[in-house]
Protein backbone atom coordinates (compact mmCIF):
# COMPACT_ATOMS: atom_id res chain seq x y z
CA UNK A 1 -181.28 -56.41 -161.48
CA UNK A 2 -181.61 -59.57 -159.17
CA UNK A 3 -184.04 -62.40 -160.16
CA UNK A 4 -186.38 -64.54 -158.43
CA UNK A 5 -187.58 -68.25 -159.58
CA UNK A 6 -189.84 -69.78 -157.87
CA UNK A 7 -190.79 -73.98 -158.43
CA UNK A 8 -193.06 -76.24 -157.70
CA UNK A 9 -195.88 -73.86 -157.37
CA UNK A 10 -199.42 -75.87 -157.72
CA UNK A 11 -201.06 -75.50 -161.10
CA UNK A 12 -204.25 -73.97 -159.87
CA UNK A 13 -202.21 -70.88 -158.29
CA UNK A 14 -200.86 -70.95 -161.25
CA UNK A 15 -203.88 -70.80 -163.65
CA UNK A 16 -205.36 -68.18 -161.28
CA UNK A 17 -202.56 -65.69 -161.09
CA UNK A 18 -202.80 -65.79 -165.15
CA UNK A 19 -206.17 -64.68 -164.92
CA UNK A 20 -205.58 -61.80 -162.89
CA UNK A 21 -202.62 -60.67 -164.91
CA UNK A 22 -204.47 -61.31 -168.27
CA UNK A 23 -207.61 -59.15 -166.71
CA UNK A 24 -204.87 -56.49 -165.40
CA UNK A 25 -203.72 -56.86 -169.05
CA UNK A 26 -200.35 -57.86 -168.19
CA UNK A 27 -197.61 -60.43 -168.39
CA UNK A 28 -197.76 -63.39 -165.85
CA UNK A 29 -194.02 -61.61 -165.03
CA UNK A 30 -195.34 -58.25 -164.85
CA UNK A 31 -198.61 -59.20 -162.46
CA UNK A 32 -196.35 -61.24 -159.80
CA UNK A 33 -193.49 -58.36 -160.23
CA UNK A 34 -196.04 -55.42 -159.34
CA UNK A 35 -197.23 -57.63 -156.54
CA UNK A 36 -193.84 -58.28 -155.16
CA UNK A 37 -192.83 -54.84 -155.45
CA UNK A 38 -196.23 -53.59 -153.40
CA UNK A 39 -195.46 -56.31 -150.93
CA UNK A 40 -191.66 -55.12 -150.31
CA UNK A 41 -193.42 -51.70 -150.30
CA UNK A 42 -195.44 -52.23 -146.84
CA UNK A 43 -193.83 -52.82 -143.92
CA UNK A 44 -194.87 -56.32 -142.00
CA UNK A 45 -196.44 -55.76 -138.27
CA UNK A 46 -193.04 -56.95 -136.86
CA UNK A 47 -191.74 -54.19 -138.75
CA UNK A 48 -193.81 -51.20 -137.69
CA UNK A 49 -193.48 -52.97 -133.98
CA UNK A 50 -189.90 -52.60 -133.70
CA UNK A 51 -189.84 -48.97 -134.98
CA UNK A 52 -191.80 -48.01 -132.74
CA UNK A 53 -190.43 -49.68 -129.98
CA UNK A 54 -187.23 -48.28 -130.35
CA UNK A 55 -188.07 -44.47 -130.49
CA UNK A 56 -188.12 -42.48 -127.56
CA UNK A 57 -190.98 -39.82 -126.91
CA UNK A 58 -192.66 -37.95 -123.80
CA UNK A 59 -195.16 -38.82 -121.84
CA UNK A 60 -198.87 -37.64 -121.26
CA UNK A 61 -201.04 -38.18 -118.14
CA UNK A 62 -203.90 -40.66 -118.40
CA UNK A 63 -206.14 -37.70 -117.88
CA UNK A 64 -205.27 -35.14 -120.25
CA UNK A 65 -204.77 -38.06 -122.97
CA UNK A 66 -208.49 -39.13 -122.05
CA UNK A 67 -209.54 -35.18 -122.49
CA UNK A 68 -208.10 -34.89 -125.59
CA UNK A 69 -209.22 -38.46 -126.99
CA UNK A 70 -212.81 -36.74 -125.64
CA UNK A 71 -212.38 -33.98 -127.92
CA UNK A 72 -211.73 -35.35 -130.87
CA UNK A 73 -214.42 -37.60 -130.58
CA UNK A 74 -216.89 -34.73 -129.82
CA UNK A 75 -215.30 -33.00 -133.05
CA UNK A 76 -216.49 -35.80 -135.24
């Protein structure tokens, strides 16, 4: 399994990531490789914008969208 090493990070980000893994009771390691994971997990808003814009779908008229959107609303 790859690695990651990061330097030169500043000694209060340091001191307050090992309070957050100590009150998660876990390692430092174990905190920042939970986080990482849940980070990787989520796609960015780049991400989710270039999905989108490359699938193809069908089109509504503004009037039956606004209808529907109507509906729903008067649902709730």
């Amino acid at each position: 399994m790859p690695s990651v090493q990061i330097k030169d990070v500043p000694e209060e980000t340091h001191a307050v990531l090992r309070r957050r893994a100590a009150a998660a009771h876990q390692s430092l390691q174990e905190y920042l490789r939970s986080r990482l994971i849940a980070e990787a997990s989520r796609p960015t808003i780049d991400e989710v914008l270039t999905r989108a814009g490359s699938r193809q779908g069908g089109r509504a008229p503004l009037s039956l969208t606004a209808q529907i959107l109507r509906e729903d609303r008067d649902r709730r």
